[in-house]
C-alpha atoms as a PDB file:
ATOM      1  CA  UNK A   1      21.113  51.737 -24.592  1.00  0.00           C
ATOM      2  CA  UNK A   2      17.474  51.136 -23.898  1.00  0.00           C
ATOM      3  CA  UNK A   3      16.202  50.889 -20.295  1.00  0.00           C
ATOM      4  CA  UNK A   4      15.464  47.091 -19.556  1.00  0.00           C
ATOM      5  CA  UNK A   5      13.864  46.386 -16.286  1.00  0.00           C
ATOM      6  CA  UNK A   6      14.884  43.610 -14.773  1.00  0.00           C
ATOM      7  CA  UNK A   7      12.555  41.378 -11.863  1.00  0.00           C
ATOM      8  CA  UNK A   8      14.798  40.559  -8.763  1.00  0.00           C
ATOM      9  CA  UNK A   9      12.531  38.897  -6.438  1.00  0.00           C
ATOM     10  CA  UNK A  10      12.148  41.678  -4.105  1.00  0.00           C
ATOM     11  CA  UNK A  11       8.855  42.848  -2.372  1.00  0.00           C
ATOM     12  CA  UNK A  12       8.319  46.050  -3.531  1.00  0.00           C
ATOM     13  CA  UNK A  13       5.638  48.151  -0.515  1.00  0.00           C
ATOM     14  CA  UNK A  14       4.018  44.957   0.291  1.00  0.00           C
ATOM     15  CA  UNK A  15       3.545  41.062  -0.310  1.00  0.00           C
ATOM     16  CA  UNK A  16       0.158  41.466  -1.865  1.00  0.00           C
ATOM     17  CA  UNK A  17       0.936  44.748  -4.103  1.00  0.00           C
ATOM     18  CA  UNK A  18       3.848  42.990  -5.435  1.00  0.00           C
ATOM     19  CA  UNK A  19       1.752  39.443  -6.064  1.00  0.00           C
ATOM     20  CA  UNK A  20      -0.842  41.476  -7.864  1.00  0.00           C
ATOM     21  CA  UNK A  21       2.539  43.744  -9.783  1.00  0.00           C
ATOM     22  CA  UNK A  22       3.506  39.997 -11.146  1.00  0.00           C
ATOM     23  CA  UNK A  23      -0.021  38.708 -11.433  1.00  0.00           C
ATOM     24  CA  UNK A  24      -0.219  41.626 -13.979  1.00  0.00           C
ATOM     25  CA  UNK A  25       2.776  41.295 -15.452  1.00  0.00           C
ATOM     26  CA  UNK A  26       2.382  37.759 -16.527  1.00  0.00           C
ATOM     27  CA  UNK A  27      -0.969  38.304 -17.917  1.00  0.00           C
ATOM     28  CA  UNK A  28       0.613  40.963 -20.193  1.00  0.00           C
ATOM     29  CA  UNK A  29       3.389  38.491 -21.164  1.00  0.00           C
ATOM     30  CA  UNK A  30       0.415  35.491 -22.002  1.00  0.00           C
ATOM     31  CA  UNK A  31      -1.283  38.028 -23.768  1.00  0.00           C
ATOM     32  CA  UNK A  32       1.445  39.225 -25.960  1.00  0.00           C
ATOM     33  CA  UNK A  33       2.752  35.879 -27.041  1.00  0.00           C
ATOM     34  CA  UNK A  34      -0.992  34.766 -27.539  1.00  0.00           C
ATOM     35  CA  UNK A  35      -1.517  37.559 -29.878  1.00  0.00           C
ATOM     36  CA  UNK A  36       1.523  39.132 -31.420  1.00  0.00           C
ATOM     37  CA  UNK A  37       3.462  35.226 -31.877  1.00  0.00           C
ATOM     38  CA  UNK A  38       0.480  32.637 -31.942  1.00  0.00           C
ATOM     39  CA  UNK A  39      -2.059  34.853 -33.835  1.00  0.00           C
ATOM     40  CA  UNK A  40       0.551  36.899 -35.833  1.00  0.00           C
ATOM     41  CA  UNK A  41       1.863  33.153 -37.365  1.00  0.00           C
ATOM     42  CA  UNK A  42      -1.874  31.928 -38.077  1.00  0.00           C
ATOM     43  CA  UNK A  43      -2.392  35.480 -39.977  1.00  0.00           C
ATOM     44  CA  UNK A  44       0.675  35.518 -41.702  1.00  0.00           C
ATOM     45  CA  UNK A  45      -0.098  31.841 -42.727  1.00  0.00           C
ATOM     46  CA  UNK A  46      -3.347  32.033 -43.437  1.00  0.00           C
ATOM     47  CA  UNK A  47      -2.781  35.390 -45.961  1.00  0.00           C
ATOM     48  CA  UNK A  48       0.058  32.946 -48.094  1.00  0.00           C
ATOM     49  CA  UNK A  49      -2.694  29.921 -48.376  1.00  0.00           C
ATOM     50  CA  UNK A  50      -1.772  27.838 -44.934  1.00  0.00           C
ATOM     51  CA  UNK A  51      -2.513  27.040 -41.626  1.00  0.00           C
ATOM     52  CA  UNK A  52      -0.673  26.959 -38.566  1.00  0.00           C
ATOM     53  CA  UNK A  53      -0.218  23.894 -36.415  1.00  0.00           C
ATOM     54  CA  UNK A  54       1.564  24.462 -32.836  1.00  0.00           C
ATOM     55  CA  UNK A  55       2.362  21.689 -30.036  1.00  0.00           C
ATOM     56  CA  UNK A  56       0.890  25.094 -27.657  1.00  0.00           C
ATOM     57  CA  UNK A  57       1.986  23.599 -24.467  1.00  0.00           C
ATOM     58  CA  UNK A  58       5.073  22.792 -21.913  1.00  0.00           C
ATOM     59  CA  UNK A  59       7.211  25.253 -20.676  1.00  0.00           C
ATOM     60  CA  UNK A  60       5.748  28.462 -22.571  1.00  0.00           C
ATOM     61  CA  UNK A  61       5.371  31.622 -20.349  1.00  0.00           C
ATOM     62  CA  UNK A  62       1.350  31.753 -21.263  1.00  0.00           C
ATOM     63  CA  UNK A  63      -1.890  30.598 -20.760  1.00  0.00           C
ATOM     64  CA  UNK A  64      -1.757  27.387 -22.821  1.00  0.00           C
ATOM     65  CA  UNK A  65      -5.559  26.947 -24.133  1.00  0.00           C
ATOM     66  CA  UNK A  66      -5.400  30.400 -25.317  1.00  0.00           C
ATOM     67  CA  UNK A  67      -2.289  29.760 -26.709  1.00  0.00           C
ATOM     68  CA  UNK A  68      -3.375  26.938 -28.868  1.00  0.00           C
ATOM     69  CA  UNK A  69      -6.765  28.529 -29.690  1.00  0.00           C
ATOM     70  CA  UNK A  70      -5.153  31.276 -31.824  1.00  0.00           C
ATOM     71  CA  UNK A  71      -4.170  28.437 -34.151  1.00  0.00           C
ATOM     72  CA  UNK A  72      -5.736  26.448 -36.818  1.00  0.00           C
ATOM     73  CA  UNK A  73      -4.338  22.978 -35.277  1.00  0.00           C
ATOM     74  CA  UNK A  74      -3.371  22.666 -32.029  1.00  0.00           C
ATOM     75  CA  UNK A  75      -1.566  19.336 -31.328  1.00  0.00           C
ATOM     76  CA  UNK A  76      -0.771  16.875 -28.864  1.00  0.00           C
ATOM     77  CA  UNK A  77       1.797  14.297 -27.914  1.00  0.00           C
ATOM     78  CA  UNK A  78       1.400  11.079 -26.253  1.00  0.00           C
ATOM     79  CA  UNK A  79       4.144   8.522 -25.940  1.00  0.00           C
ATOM     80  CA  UNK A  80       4.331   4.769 -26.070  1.00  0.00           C
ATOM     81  CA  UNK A  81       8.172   4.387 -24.311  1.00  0.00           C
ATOM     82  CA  UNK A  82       7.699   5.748 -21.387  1.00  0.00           C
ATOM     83  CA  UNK A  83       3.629   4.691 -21.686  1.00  0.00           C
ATOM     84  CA  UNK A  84       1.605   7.497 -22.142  1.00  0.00           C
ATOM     85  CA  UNK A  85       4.101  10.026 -21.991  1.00  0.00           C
ATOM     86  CA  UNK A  86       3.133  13.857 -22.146  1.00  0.00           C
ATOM     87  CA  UNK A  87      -0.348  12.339 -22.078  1.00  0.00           C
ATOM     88  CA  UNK A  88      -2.006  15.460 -20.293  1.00  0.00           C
ATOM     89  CA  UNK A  89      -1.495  17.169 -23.519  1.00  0.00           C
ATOM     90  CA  UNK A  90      -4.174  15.095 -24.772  1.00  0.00           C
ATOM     91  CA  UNK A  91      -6.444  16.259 -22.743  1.00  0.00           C
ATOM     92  CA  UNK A  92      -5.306  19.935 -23.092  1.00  0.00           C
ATOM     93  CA  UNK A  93      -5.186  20.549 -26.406  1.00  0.00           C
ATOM     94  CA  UNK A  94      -8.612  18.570 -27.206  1.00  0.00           C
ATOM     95  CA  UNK A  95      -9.963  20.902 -24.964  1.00  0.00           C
ATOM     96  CA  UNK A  96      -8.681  24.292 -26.952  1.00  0.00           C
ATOM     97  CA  UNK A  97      -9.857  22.523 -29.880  1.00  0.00           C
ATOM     98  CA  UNK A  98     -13.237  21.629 -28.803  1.00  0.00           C
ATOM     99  CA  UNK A  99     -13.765  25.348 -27.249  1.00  0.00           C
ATOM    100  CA  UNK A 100     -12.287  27.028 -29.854  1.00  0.00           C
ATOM    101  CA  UNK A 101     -14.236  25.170 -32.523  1.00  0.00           C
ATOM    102  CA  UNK A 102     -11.403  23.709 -34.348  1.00  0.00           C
ATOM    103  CA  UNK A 103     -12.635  20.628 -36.262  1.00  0.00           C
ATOM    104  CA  UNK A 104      -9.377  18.866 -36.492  1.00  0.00           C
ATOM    105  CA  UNK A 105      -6.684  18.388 -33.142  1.00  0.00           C
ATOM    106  CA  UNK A 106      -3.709  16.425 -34.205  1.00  0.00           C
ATOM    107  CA  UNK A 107      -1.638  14.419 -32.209  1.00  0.00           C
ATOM    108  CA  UNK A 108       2.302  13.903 -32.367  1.00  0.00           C
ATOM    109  CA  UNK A 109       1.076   9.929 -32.465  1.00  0.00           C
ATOM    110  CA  UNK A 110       3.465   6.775 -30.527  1.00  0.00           C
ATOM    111  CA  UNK A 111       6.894   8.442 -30.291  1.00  0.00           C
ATOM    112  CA  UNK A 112       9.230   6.899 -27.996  1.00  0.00           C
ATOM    113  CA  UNK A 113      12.650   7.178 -26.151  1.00  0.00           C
ATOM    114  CA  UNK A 114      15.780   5.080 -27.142  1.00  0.00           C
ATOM    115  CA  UNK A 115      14.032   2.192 -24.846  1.00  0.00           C
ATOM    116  CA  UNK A 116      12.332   1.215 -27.727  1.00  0.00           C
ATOM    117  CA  UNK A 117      14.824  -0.084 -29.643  1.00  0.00           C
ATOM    118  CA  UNK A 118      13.535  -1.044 -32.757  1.00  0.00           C
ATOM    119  CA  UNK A 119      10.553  -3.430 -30.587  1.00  0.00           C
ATOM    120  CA  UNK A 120       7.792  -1.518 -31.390  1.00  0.00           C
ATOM    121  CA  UNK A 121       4.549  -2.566 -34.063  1.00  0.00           C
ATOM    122  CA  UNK A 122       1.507  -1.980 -34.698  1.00  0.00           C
ATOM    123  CA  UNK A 123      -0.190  -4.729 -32.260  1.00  0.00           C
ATOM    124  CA  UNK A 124       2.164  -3.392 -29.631  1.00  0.00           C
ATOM    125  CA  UNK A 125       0.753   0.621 -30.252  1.00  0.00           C
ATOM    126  CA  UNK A 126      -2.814   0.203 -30.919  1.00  0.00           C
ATOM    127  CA  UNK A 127      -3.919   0.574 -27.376  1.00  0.00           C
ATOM    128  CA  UNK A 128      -1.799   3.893 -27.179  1.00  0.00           C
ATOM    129  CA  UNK A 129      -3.715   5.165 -30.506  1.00  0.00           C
ATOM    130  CA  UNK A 130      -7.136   3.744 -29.210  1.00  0.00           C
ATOM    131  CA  UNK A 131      -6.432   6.005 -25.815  1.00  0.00           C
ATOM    132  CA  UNK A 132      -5.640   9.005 -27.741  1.00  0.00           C
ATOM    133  CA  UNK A 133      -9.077   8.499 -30.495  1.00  0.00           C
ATOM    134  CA  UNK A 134     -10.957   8.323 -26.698  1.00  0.00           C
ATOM    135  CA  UNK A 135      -9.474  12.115 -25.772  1.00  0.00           C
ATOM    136  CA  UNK A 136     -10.525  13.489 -29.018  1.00  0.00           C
ATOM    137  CA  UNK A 137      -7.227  13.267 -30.998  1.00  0.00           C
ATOM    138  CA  UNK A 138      -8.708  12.942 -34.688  1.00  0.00           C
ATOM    139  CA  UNK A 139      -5.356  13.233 -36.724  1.00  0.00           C
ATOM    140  CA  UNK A 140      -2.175  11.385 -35.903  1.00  0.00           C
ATOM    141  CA  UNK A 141       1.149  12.728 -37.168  1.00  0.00           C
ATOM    142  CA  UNK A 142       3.547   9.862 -37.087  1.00  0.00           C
ATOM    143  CA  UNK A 143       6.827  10.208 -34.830  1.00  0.00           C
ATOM    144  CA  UNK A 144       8.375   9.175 -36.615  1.00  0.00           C
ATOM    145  CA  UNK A 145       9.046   7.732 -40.500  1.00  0.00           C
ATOM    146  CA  UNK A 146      12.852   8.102 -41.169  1.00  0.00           C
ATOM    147  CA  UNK A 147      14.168   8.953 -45.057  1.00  0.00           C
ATOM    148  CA  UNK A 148      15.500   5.206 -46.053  1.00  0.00           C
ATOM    149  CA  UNK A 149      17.756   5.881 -49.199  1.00  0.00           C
ATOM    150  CA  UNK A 150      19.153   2.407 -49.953  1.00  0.00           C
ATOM    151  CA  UNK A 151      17.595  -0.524 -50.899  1.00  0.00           C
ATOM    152  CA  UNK A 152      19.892  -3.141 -50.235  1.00  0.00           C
ATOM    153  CA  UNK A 153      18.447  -5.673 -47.818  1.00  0.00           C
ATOM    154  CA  UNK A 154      21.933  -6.330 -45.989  1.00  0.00           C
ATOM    155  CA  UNK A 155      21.212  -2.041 -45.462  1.00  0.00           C
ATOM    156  CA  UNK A 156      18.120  -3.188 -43.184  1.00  0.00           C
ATOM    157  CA  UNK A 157      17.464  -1.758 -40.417  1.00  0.00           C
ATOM    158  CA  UNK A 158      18.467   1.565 -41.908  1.00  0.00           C
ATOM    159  CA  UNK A 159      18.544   4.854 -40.762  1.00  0.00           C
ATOM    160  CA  UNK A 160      16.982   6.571 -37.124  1.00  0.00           C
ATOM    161  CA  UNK A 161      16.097   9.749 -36.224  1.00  0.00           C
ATOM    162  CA  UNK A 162      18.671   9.865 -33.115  1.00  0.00           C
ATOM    163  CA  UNK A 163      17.063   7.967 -30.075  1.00  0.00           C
ATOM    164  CA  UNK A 164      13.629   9.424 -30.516  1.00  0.00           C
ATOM    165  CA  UNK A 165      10.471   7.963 -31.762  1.00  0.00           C
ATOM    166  CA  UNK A 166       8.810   4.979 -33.017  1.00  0.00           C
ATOM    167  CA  UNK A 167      10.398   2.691 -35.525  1.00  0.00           C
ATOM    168  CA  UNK A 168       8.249   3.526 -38.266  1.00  0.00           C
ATOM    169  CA  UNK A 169       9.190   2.714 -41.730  1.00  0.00           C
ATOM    170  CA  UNK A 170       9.393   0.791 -44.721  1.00  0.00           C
ATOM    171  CA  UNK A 171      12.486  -1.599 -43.348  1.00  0.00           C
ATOM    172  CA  UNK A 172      10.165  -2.804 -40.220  1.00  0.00           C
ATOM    173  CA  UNK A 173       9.733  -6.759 -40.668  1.00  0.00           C
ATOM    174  CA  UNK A 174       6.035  -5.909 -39.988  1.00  0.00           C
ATOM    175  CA  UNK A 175       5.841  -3.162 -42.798  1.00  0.00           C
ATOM    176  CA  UNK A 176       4.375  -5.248 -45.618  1.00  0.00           C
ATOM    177  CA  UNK A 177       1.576  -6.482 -43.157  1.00  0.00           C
ATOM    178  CA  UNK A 178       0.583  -3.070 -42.272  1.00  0.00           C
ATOM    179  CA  UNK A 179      -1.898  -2.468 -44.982  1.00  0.00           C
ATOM    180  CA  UNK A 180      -4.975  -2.828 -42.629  1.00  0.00           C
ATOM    181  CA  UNK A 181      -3.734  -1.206 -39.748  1.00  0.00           C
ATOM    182  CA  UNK A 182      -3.207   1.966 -41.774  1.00  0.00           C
ATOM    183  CA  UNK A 183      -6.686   1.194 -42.712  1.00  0.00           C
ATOM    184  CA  UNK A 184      -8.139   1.400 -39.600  1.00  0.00           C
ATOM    185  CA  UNK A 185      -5.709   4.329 -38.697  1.00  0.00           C
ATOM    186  CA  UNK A 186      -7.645   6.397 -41.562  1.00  0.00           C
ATOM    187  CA  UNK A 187     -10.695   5.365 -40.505  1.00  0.00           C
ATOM    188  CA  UNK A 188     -11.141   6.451 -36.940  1.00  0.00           C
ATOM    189  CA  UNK A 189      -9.066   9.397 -37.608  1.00  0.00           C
ATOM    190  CA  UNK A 190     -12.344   9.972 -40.733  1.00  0.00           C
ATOM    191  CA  UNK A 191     -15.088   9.031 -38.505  1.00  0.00           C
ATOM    192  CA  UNK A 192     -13.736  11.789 -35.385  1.00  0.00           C
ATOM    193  CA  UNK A 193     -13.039  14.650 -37.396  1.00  0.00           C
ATOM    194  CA  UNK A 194     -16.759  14.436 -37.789  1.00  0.00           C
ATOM    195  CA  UNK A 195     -19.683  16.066 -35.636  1.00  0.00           C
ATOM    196  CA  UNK A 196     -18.674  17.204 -32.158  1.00  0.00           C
ATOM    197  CA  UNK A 197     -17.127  15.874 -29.177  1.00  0.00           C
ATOM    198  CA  UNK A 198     -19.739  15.026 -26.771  1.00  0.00           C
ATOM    199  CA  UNK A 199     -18.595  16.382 -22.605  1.00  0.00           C
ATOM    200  CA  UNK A 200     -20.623  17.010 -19.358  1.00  0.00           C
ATOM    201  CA  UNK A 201     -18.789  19.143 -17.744  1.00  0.00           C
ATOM    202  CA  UNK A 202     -16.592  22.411 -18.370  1.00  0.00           C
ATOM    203  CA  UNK A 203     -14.082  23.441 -16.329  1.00  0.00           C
ATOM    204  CA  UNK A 204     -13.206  27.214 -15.550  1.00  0.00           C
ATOM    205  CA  UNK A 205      -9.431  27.679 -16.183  1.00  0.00           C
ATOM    206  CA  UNK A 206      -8.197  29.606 -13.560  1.00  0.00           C
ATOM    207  CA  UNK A 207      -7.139  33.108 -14.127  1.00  0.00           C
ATOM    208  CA  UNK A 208      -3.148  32.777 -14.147  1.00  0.00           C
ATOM    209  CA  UNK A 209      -0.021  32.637 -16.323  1.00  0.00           C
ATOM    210  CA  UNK A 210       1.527  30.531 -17.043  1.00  0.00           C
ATOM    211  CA  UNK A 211      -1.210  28.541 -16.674  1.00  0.00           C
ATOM    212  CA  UNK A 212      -0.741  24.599 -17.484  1.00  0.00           C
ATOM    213  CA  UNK A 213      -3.967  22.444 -17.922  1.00  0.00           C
ATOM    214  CA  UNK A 214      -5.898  22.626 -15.395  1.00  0.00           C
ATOM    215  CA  UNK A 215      -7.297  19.029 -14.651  1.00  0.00           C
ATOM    216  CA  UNK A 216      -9.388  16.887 -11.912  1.00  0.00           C
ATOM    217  CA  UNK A 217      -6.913  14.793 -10.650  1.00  0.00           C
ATOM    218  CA  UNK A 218      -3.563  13.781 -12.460  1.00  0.00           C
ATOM    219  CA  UNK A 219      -4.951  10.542 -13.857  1.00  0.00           C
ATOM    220  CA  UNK A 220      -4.442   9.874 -17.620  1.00  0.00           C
ATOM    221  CA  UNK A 221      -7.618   8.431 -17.411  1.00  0.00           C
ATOM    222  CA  UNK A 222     -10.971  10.347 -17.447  1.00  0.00           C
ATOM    223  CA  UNK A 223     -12.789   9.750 -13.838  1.00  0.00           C
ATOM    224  CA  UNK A 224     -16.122   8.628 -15.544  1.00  0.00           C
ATOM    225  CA  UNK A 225     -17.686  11.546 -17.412  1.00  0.00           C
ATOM    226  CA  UNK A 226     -16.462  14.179 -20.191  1.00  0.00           C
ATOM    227  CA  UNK A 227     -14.946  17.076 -19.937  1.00  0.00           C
ATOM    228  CA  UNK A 228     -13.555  20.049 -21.583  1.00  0.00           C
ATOM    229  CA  UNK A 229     -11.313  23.261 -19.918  1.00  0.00           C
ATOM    230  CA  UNK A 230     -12.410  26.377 -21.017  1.00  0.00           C
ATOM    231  CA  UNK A 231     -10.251  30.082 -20.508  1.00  0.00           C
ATOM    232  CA  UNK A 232     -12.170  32.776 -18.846  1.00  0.00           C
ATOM    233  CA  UNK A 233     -11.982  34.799 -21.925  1.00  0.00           C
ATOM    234  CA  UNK A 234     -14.074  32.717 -23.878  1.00  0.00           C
ATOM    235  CA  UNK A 235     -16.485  32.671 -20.876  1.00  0.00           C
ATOM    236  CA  UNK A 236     -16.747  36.021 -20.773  1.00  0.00           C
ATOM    237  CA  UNK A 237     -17.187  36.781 -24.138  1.00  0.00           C
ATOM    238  CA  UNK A 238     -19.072  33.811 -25.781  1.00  0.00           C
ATOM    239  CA  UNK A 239     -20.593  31.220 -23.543  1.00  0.00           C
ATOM    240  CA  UNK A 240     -24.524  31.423 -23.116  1.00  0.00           C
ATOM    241  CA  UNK A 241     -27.238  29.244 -21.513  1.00  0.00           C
ATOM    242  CA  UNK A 242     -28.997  27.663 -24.221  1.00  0.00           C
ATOM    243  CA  UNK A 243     -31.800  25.311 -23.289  1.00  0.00           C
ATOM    244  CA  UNK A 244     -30.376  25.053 -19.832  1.00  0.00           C
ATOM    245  CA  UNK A 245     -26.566  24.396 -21.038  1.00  0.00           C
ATOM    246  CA  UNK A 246     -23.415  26.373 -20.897  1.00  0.00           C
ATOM    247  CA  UNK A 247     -23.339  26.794 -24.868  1.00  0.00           C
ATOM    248  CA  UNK A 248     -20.132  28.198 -27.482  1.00  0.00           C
ATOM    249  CA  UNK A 249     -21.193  29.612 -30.564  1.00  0.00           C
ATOM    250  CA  UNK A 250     -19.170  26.611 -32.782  1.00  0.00           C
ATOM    251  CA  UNK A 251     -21.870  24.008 -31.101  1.00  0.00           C
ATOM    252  CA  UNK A 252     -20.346  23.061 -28.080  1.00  0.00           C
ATOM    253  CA  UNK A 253     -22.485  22.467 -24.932  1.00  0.00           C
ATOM    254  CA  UNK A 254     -22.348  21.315 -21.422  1.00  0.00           C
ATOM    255  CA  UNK A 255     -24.460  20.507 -18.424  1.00  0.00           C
ATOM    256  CA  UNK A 256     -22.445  21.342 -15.461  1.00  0.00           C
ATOM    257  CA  UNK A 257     -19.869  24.504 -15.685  1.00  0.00           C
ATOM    258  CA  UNK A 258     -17.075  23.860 -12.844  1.00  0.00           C
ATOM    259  CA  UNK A 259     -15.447  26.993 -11.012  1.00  0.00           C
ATOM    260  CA  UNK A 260     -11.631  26.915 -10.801  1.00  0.00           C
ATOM    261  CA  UNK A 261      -9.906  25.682  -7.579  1.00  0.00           C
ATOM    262  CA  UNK A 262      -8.507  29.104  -6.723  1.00  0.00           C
ATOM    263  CA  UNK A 263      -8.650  31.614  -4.386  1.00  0.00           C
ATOM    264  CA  UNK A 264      -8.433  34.587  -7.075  1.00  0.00           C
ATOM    265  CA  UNK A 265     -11.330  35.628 -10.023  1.00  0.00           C
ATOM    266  CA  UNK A 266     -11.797  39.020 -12.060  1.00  0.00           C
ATOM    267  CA  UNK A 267     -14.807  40.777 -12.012  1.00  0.00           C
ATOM    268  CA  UNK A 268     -15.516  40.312 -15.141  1.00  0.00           C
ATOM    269  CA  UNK A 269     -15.552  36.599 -15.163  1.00  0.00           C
ATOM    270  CA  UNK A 270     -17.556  37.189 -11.671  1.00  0.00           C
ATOM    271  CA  UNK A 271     -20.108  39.088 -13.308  1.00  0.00           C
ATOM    272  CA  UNK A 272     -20.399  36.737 -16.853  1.00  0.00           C
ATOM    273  CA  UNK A 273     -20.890  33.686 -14.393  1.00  0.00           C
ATOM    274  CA  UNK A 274     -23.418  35.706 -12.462  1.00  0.00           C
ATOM    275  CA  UNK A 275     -25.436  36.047 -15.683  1.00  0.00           C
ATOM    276  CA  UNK A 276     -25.132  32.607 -16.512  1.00  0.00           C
ATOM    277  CA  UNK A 277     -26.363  31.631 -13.623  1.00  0.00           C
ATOM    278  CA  UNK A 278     -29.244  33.625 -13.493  1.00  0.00           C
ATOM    279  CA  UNK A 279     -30.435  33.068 -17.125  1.00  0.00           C
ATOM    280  CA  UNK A 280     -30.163  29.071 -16.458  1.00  0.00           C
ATOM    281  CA  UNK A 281     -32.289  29.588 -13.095  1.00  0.00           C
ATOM    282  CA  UNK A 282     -34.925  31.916 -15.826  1.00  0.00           C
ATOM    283  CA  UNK A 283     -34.799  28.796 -18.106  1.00  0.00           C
ATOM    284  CA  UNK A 284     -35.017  26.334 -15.358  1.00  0.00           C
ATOM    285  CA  UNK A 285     -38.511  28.326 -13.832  1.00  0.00           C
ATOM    286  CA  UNK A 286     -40.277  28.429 -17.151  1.00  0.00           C
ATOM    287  CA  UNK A 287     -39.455  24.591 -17.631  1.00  0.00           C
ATOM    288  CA  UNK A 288     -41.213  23.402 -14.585  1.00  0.00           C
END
């Protein structure tokens, strides 16, 4: 059999070799998932005609904004039983999106626990789907529409999909009603997948893996001004100062770039913010 090393949780010469041992580690593990799972699928997909959409967040043993930027799609989730459930993922994957310069970030759009119980319409949701437009969610992916094969009335309500999701479906009492709502749905979801989403500040992702979004504050809400996250691989090897903005080559620009809260940074991302800095303080001298 095949050697297979296994961690046990002991300090091996010294606290700080072993931290920097796992520190390693990890980032080989992000890495390897980020390109031989996440980018592997996209190629694959992409050589048979396709794309690849991935919910590239909770629980995976990676950095998630890399993650999701090695797909076509990343997507989202936000809840509307409990309210605003799994919202940070709003925020997260916009961000990978928005970096990453993909056009379209879908959202897993107003699914819901068992508390729902068949209560939910479209009045009821809107401000749920009007939070998520607001983050930069531009496509909504229903959760969920259950397959209704009978058309008896006395078959009403009908099927569910298990406790999970939003009533969503052609036996609602509200269904026939829902013409303009679906409307305005399409609409919004038109009007965002144009032009680009419009921040003030981007925030350095720190350095580490797993590495969940990385956020001011654990409000749902944004505290007053735009943002994005950014990973310190696409600092180091795309973002410029372009007429006194942090720039990405897909169009994305900001005025403020925001170190991480940590007490760790690579060299290389030391030196690439270095240069940044020093080209905006060239810009900034031949402005004056």
């Amino acid at each position: 059999m095949p050697f297979l090393p296994v961690m046990t949780g002991r300090v091996v010469d010294s606290l700080e070799v072993s931290e920097r041992f796992l520190w390693d580690l990890r980032q080989t593990v992000s890495q390897m998932l980020v390109e031989n799972y996440a980018g592997e699928l996209s190629t694959l997909a992409r050589r048979h005609g396709m794309y690849l959409t991935m919910e590239a967040y909770d629980l995976d043993p990676c950095d998630d904004l890399m993650f999701a930027g090695r797909v076509d799609q990343p997507m989202a989730e936000f809840w509307t039983w409990p309210p605003y459930g799994v919202a940070y993922s709003c925020m997260e994957m916009t961000s990978a999106g928005h970096v990453y310069g993909k056009p379209i970030v879908s959202g897993e759009a107003f699914t819901a626990t068992d508390a729902e119980k068949w209560l939910g319409h479209p009045y009821g949701v809107k401000v749920f789907g009007d939070w998520a437009f607001c983050h930069g969610i531009n496509r909504f992916i229903l959760h969920r529409y259950a397959h209704q094969p009978w058309t008896e009335p006395t078959r009403r309500p009908g099927m569910s999909m298990g406790p999970w999701g939003l009533h969503y479906e052609r036996t609602q009492t509200w269904w026939e009603q829902s013409k303009v709502w679906h409307e305005y749905l399409s609409r919004c979801q038109y009007l965002l997948q144009q032009g680009l989403f419009s921040a003030d500040i981007c925030y350095i992702s720190p350095e580490e893996s797993p590495n969940r979004w990385y956020v001011p504050g654990k409000s749902r809400e944004r505290p007053g001004y735009n943002y994005d996250a950014c990973p310190a691989e696409l600092v180091i090897n795309k973002m410029t100062v372009k007429d006194g903005r942090v720039s990405l080559p897909d169009g994305m620009s900001y005025r403020l770039l925001v170190l991480p809260e940590t007490e760790t940074m690579t060299p290389q991302l030391l030196r690439k913010i270095k240069t940044l800095v020093n080209t905006a303080q060239r810009w900034q001298a031949r402005s004056r």
